[in-house]
PDB file of N, CA and C in Angstrom:
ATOM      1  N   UNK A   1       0.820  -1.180   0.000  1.00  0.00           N
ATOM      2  CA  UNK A   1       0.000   0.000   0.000  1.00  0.00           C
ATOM      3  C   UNK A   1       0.877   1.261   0.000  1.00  0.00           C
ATOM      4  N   UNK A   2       2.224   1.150   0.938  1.00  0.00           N
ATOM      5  CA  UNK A   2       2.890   2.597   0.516  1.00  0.00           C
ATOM      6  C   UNK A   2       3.314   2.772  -0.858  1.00  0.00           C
ATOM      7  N   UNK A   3       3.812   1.499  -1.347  1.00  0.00           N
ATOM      8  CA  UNK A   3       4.589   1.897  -2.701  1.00  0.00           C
ATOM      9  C   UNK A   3       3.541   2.399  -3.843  1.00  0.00           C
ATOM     10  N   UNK A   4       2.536   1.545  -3.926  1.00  0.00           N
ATOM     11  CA  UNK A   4       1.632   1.440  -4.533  1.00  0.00           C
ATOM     12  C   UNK A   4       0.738   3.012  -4.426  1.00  0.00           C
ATOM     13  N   UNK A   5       0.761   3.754  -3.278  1.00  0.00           N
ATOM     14  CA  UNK A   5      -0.015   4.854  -3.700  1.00  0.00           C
ATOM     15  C   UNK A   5       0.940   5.855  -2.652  1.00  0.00           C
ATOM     16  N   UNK A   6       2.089   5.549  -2.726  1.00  0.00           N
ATOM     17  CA  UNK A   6       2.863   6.167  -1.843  1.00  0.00           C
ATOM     18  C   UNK A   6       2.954   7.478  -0.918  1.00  0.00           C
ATOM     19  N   UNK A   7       2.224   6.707   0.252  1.00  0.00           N
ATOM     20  CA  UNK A   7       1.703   7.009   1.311  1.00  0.00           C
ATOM     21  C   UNK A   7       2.983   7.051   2.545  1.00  0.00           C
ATOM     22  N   UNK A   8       2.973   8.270   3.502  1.00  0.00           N
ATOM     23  CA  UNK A   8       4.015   7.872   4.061  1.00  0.00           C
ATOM     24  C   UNK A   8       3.685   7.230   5.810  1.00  0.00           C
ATOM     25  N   UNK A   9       4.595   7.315   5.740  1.00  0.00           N
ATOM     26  CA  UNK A   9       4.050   6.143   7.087  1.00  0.00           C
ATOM     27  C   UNK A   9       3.684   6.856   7.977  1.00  0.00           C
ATOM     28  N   UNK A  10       3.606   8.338   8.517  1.00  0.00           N
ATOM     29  CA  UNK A  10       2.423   8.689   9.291  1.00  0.00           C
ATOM     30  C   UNK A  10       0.807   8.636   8.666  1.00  0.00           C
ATOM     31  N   UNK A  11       0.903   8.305   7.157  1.00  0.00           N
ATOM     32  CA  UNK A  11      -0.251   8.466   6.846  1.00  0.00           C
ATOM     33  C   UNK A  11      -0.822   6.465   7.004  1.00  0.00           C
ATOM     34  N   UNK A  12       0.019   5.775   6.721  1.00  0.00           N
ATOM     35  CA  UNK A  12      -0.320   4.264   6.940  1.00  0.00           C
ATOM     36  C   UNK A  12      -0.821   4.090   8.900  1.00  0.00           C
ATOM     37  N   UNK A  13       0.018   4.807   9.285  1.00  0.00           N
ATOM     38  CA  UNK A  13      -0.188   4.734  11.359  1.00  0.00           C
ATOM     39  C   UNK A  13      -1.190   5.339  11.462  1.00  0.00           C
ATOM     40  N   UNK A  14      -2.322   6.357  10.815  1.00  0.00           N
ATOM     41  CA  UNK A  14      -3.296   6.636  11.076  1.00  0.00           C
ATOM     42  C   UNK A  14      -4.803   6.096  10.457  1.00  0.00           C
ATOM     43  N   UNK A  15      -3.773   5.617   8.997  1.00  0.00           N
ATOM     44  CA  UNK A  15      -4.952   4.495   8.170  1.00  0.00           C
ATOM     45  C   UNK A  15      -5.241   3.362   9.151  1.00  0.00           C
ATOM     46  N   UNK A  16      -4.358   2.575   9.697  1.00  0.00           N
ATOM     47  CA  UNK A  16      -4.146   1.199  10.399  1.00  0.00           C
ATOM     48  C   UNK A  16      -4.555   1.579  12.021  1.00  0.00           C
ATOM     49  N   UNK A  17      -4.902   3.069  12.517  1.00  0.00           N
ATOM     50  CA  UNK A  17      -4.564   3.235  13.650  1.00  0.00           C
ATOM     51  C   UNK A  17      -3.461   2.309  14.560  1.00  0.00           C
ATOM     52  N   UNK A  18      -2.699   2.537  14.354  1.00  0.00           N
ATOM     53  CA  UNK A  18      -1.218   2.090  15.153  1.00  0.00           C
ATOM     54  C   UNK A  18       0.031   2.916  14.836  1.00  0.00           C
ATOM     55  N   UNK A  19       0.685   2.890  15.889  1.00  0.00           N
ATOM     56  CA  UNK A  19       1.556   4.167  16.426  1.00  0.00           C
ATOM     57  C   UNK A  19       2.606   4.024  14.969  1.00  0.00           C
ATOM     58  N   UNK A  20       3.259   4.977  14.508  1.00  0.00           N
ATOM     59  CA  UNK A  20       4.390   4.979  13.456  1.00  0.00           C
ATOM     60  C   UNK A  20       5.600   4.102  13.531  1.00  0.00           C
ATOM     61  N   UNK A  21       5.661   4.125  14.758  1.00  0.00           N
ATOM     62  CA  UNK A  21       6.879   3.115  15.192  1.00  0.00           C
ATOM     63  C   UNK A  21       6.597   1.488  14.310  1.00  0.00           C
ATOM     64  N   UNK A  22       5.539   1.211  14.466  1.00  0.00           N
ATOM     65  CA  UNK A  22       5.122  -0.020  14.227  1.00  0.00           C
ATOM     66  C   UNK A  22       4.893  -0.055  12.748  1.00  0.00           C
ATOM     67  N   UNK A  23       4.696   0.788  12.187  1.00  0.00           N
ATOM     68  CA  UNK A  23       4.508   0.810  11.050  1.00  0.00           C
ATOM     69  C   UNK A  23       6.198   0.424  10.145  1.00  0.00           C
ATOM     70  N   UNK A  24       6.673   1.596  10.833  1.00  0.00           N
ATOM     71  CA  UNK A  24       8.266   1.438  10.272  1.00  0.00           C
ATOM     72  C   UNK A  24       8.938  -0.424  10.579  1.00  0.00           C
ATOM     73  N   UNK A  25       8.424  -0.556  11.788  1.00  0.00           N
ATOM     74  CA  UNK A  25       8.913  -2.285  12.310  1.00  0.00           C
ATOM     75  C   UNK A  25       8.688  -2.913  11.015  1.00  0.00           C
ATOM     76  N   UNK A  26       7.152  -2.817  10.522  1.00  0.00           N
ATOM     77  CA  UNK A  26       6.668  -4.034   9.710  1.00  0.00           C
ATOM     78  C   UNK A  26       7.505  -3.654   8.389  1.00  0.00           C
ATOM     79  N   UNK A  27       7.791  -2.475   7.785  1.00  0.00           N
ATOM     80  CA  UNK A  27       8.086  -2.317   6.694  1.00  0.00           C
ATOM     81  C   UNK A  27       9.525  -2.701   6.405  1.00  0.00           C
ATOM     82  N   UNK A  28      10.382  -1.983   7.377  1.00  0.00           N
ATOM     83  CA  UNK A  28      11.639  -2.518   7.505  1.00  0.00           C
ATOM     84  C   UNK A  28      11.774  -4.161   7.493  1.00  0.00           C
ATOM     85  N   UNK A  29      10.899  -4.693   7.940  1.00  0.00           N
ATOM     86  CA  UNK A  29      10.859  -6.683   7.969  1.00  0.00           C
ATOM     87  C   UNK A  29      10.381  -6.641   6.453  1.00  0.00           C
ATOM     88  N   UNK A  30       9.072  -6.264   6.256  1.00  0.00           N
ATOM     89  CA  UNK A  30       8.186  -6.785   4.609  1.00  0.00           C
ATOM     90  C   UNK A  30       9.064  -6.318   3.211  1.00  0.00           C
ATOM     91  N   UNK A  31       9.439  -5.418   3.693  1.00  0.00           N
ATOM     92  CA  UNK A  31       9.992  -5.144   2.119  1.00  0.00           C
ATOM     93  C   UNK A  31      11.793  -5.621   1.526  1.00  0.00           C
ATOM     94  N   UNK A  32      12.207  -5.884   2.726  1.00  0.00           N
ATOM     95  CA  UNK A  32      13.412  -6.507   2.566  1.00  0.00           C
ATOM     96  C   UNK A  32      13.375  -7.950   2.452  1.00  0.00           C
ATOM     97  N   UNK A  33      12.410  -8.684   2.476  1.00  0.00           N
ATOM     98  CA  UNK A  33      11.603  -9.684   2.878  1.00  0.00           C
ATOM     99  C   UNK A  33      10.846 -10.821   1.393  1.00  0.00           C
ATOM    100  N   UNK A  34      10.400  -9.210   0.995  1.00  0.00           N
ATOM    101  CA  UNK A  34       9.383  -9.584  -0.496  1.00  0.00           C
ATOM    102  C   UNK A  34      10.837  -9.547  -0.903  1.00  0.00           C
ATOM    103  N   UNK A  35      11.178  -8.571  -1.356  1.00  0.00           N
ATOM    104  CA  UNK A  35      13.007  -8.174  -2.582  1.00  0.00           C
ATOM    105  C   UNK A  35      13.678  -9.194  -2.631  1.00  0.00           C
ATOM    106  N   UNK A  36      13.665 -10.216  -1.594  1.00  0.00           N
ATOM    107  CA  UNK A  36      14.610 -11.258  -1.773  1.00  0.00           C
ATOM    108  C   UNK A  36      14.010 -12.605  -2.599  1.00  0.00           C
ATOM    109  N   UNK A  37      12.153 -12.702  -2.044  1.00  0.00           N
ATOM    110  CA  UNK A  37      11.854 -13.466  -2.368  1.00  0.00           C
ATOM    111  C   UNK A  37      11.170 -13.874  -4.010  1.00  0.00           C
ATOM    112  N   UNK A  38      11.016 -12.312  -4.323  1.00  0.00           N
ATOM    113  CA  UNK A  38      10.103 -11.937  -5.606  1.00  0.00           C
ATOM    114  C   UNK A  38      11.537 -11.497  -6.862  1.00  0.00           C
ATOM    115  N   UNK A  39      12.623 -11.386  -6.280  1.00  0.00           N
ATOM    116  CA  UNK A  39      13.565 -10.731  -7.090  1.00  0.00           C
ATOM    117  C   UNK A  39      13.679 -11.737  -8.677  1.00  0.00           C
ATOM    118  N   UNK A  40      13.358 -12.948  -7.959  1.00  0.00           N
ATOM    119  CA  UNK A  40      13.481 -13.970  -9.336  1.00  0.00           C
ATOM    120  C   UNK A  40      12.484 -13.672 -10.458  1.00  0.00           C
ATOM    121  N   UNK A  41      11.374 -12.728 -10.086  1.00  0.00           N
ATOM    122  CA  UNK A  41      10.872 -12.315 -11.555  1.00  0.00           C
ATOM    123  C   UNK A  41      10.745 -11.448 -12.373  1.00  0.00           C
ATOM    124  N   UNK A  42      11.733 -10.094 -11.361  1.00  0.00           N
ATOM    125  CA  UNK A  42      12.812  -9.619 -12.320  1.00  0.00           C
ATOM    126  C   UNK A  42      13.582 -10.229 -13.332  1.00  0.00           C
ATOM    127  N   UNK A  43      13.248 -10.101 -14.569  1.00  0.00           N
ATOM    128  CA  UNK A  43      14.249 -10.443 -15.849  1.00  0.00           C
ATOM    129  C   UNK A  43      15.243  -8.896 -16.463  1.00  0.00           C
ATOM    130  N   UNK A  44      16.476  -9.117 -15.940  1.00  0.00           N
ATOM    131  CA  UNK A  44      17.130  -8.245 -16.428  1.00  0.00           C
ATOM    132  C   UNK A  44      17.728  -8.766 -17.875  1.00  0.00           C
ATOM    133  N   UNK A  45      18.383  -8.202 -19.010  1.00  0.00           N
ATOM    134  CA  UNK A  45      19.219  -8.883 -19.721  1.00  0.00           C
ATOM    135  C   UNK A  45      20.123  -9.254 -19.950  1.00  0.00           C
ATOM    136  N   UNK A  46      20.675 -10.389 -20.508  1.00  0.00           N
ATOM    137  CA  UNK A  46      22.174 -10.936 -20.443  1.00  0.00           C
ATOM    138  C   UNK A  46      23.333  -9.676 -21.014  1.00  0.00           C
ATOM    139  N   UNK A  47      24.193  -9.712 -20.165  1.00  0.00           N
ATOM    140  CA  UNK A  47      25.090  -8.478 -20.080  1.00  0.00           C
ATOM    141  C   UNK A  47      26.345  -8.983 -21.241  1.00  0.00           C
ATOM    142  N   UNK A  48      25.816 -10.213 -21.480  1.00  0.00           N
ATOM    143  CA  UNK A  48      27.295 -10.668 -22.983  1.00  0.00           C
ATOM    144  C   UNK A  48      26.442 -10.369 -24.239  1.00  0.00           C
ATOM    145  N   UNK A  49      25.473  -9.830 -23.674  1.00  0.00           N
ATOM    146  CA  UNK A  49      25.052  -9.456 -25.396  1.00  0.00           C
ATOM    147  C   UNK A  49      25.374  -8.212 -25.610  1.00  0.00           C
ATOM    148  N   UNK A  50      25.897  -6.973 -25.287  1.00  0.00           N
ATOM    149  CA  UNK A  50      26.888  -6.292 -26.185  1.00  0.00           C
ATOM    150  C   UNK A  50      27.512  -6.303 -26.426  1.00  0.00           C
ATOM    151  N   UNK A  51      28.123  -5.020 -27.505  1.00  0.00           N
ATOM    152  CA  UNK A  51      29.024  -5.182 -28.805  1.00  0.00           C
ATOM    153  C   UNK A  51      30.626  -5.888 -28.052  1.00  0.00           C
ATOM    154  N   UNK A  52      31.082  -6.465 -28.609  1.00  0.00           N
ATOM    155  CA  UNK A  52      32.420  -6.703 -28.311  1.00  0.00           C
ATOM    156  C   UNK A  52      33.309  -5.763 -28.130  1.00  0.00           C
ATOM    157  N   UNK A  53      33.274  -4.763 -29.178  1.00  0.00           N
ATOM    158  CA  UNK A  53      34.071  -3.276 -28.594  1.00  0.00           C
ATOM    159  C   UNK A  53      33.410  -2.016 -27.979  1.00  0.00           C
ATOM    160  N   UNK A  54      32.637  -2.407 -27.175  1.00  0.00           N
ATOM    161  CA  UNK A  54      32.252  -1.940 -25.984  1.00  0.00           C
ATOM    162  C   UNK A  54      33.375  -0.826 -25.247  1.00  0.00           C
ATOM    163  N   UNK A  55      32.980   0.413 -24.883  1.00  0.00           N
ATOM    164  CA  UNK A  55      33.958   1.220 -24.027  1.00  0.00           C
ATOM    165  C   UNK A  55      33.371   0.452 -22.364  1.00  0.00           C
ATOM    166  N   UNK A  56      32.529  -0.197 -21.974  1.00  0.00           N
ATOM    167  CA  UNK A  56      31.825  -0.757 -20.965  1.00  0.00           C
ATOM    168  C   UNK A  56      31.784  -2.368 -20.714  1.00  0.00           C
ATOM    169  N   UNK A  57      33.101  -2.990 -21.600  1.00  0.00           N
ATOM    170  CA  UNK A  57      32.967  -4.392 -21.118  1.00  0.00           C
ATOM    171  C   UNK A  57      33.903  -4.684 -20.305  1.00  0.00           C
ATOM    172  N   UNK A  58      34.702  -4.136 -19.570  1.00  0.00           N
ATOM    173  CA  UNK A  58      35.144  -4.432 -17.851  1.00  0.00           C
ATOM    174  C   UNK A  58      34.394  -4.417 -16.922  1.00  0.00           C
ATOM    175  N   UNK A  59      32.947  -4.205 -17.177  1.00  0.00           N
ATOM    176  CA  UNK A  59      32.132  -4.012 -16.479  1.00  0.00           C
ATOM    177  C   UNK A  59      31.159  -5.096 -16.907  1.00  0.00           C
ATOM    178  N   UNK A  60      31.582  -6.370 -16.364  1.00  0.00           N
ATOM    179  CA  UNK A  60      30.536  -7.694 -16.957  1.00  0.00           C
ATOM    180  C   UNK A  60      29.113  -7.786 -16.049  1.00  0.00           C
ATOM    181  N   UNK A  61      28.907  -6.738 -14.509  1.00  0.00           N
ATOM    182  CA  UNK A  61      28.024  -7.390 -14.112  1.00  0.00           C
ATOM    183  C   UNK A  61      26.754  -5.752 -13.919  1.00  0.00           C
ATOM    184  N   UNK A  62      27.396  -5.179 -14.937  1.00  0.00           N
ATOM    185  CA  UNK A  62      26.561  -3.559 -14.988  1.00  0.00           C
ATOM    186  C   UNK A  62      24.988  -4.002 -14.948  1.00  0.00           C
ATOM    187  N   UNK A  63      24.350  -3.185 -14.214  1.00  0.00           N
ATOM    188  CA  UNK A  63      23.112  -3.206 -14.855  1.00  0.00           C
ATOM    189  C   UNK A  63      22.123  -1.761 -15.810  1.00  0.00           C
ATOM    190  N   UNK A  64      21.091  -2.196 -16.010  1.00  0.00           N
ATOM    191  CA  UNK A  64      20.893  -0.597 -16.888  1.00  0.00           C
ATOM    192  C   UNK A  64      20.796   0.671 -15.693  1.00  0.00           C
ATOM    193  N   UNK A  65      20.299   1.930 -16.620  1.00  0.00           N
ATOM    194  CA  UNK A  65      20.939   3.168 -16.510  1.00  0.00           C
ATOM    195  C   UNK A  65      19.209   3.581 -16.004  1.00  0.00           C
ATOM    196  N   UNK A  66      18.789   3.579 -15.214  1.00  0.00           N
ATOM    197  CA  UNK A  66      17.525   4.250 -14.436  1.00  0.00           C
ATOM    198  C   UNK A  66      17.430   6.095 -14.555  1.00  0.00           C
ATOM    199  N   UNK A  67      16.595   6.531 -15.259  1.00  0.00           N
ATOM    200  CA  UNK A  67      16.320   7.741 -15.166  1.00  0.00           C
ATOM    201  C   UNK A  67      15.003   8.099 -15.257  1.00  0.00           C
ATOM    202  N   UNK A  68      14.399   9.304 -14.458  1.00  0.00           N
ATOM    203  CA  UNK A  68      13.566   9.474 -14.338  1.00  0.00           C
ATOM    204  C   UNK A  68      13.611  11.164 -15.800  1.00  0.00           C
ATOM    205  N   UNK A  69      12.640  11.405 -16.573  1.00  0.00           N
ATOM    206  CA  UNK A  69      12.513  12.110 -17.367  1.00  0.00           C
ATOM    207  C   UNK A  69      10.975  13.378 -17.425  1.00  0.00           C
ATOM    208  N   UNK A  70      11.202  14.125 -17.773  1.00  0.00           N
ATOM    209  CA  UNK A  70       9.819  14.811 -17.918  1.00  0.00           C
ATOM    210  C   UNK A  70       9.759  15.751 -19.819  1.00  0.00           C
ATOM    211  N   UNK A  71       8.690  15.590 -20.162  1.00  0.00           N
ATOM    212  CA  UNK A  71       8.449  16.199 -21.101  1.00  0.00           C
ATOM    213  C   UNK A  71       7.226  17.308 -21.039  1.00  0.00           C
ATOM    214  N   UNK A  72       7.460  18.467 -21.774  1.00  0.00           N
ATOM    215  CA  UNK A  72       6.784  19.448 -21.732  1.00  0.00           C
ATOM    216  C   UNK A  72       5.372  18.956 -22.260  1.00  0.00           C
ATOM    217  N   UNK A  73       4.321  19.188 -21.964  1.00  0.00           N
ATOM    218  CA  UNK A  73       3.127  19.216 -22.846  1.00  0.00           C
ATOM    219  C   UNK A  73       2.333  20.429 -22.489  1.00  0.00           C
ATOM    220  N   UNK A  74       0.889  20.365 -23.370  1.00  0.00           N
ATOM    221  CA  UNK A  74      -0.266  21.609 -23.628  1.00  0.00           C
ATOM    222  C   UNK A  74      -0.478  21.487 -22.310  1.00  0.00           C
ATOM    223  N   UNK A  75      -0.975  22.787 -21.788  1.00  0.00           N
ATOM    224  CA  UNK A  75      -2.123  22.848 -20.551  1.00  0.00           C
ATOM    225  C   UNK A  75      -3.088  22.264 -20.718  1.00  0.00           C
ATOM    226  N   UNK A  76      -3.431  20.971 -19.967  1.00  0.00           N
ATOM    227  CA  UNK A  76      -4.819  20.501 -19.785  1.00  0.00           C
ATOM    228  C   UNK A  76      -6.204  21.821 -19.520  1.00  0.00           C
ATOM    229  N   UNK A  77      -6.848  20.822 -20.166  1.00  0.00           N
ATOM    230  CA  UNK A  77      -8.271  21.643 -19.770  1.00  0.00           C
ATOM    231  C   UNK A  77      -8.931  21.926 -18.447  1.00  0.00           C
ATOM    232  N   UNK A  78      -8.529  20.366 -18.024  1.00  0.00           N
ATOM    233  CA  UNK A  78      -9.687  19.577 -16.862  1.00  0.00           C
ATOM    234  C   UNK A  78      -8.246  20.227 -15.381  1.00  0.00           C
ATOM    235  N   UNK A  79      -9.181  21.358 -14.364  1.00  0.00           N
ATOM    236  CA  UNK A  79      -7.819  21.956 -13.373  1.00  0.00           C
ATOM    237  C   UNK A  79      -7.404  20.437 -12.874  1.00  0.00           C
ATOM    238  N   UNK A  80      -7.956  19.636 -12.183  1.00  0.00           N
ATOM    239  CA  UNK A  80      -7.075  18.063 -12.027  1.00  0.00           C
ATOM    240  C   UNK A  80      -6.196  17.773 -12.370  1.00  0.00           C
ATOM    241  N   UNK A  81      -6.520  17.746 -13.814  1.00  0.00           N
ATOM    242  CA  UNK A  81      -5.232  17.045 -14.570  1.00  0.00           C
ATOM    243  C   UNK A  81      -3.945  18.327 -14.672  1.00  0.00           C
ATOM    244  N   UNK A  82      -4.560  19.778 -14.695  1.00  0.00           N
ATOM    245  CA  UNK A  82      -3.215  20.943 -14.249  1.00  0.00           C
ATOM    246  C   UNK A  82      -2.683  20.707 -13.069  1.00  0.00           C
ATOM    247  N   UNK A  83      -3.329  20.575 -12.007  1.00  0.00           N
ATOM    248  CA  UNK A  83      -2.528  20.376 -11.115  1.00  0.00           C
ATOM    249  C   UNK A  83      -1.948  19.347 -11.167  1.00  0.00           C
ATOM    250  N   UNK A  84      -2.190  17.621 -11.227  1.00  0.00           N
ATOM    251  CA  UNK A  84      -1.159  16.571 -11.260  1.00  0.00           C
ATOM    252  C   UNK A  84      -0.264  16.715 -12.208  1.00  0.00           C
ATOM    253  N   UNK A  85       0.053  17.364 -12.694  1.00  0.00           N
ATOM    254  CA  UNK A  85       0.823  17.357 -14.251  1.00  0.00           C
ATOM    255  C   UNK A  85       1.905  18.579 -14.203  1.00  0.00           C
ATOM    256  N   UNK A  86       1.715  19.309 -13.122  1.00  0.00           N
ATOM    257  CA  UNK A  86       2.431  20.791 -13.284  1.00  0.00           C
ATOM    258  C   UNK A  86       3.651  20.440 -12.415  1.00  0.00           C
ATOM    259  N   UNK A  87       4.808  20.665 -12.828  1.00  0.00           N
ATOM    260  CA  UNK A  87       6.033  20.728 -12.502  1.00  0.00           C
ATOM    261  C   UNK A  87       6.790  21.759 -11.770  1.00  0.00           C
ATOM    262  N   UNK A  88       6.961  21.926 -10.472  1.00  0.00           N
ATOM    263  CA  UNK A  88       7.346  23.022  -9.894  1.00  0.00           C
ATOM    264  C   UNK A  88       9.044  23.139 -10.417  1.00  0.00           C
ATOM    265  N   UNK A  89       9.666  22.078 -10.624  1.00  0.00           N
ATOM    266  CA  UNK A  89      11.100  21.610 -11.018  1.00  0.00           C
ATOM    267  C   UNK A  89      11.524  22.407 -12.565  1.00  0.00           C
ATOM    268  N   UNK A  90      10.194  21.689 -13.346  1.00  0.00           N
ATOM    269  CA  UNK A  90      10.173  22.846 -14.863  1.00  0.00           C
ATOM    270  C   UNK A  90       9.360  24.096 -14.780  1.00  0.00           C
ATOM    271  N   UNK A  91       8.335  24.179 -14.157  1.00  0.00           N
ATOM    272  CA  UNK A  91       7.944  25.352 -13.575  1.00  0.00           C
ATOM    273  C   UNK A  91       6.866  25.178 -14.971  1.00  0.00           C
ATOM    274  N   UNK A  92       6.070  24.354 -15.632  1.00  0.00           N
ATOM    275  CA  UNK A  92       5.628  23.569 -16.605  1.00  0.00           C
ATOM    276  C   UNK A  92       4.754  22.374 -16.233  1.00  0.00           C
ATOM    277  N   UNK A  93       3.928  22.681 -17.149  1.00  0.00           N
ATOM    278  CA  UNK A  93       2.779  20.873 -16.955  1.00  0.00           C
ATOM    279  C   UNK A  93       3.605  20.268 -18.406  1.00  0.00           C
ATOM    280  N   UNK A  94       4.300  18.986 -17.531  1.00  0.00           N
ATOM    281  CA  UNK A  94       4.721  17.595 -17.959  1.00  0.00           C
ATOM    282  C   UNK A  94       4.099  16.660 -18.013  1.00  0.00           C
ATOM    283  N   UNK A  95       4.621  16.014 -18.443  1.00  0.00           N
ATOM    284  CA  UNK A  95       4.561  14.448 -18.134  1.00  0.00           C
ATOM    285  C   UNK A  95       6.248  13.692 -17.689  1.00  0.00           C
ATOM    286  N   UNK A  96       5.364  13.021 -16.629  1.00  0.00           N
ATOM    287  CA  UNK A  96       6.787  12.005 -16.105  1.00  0.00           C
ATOM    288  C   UNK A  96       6.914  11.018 -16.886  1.00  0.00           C
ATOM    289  N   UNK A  97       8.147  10.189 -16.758  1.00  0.00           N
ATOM    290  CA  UNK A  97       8.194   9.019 -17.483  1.00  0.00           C
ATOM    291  C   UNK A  97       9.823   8.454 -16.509  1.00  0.00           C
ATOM    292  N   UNK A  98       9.370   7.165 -16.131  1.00  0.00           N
ATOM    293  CA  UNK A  98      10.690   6.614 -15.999  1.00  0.00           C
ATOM    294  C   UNK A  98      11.248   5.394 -16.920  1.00  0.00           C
ATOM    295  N   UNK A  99      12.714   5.732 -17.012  1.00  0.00           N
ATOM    296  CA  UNK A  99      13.107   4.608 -18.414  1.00  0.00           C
ATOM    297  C   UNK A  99      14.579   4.053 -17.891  1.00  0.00           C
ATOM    298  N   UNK A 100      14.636   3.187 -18.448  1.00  0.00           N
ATOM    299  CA  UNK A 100      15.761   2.103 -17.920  1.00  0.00           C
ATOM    300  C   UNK A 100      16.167   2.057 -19.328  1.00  0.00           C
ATOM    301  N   UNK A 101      17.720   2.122 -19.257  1.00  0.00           N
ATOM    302  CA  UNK A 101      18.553   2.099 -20.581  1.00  0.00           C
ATOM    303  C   UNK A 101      19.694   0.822 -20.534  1.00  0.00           C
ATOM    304  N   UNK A 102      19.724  -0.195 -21.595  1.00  0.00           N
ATOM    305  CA  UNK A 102      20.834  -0.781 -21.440  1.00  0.00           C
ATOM    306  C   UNK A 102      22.065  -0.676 -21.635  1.00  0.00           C
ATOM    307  N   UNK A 103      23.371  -0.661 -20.859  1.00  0.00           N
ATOM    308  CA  UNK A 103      24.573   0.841 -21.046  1.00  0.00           C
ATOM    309  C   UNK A 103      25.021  -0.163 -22.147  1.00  0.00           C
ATOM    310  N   UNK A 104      24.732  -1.132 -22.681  1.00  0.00           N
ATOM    311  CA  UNK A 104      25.556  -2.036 -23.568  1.00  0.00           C
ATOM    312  C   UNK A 104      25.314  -1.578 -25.433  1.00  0.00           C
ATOM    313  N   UNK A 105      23.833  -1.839 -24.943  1.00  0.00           N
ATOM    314  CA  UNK A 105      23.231  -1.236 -26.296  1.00  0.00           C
ATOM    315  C   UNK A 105      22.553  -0.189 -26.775  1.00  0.00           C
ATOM    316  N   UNK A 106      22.348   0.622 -25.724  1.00  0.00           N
ATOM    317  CA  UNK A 106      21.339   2.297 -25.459  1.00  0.00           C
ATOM    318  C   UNK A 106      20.025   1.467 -25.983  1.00  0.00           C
ATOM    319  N   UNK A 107      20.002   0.984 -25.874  1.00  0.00           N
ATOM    320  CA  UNK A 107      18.510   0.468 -26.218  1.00  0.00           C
ATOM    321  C   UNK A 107      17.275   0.601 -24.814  1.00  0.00           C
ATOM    322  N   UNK A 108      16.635   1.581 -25.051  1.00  0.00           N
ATOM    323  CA  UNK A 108      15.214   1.671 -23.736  1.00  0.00           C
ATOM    324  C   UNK A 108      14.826   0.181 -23.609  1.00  0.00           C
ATOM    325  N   UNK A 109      14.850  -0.254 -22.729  1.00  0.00           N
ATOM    326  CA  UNK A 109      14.472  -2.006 -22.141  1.00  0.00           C
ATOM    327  C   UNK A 109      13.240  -1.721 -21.140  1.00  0.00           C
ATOM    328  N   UNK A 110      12.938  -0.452 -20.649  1.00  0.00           N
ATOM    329  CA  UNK A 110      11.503  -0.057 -19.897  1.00  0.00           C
ATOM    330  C   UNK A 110      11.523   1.626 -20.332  1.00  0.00           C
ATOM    331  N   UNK A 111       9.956   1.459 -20.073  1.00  0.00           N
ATOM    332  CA  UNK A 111       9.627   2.820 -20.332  1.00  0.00           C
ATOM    333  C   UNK A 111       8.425   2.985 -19.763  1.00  0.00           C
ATOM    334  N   UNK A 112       7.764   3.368 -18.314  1.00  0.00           N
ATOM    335  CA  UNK A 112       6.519   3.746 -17.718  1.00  0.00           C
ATOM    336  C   UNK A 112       5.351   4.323 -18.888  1.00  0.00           C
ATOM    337  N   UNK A 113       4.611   4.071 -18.164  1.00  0.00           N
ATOM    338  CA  UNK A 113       3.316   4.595 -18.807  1.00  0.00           C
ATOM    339  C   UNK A 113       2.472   5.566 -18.764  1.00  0.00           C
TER     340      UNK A 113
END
């Protein structure tokens, strides 16, 4: 529920009524917990599939390049969608997007929605 609508944990200790402390207990146990057990369906890609003359093949166990991005768009119509969309950072209504790059092949391997 935090990640998912990312909520912070005074707001989970008052959803759950129970003190913050407890909240932090369970999370610190659950999420280090799931990561170990769910990690196997993460599929990353095989790191020998780039080029052979690679400036990046001393680096056999790299993984991709995580960035978070924003692009300019029109002012929405609907004020909702201005406010979720407005960028105090660009000072602009964006859109977010996060993308994962493979440093082997620049090839986007994720791209949010």
């Amino acid at each position: 529920m935090q990640i998912r609508l990312n909520l912070t944990r005074q707001d989970l200790s008052v959803c759950f009524d129970i003190d913050q402390s407890t909240v932090s207990r369970i999370l610190n146990h659950w999420i280090p917990f799931l990561a170990y057990h769910l990690k196997v369906l993460i599929k990353w890609p095989e790191t020998t599939i780039g080029p052979t003359n690679s400036p990046y093949n001393h680096l056999p166990n790299s993984v991709p390049i995580i960035d978070g991005t924003e692009i300019f768009i029109e002012r929405p119509s609907n004020l909702d969608t201005q406010k979720s969309s407005y960028s105090d950072y660009k000072s602009h209504t964006t859109v977010k997007y996060l993308v994962s790059i493979d440093p082997f092949t620049g090839v986007f391997n994720y791209v949010s929605k």
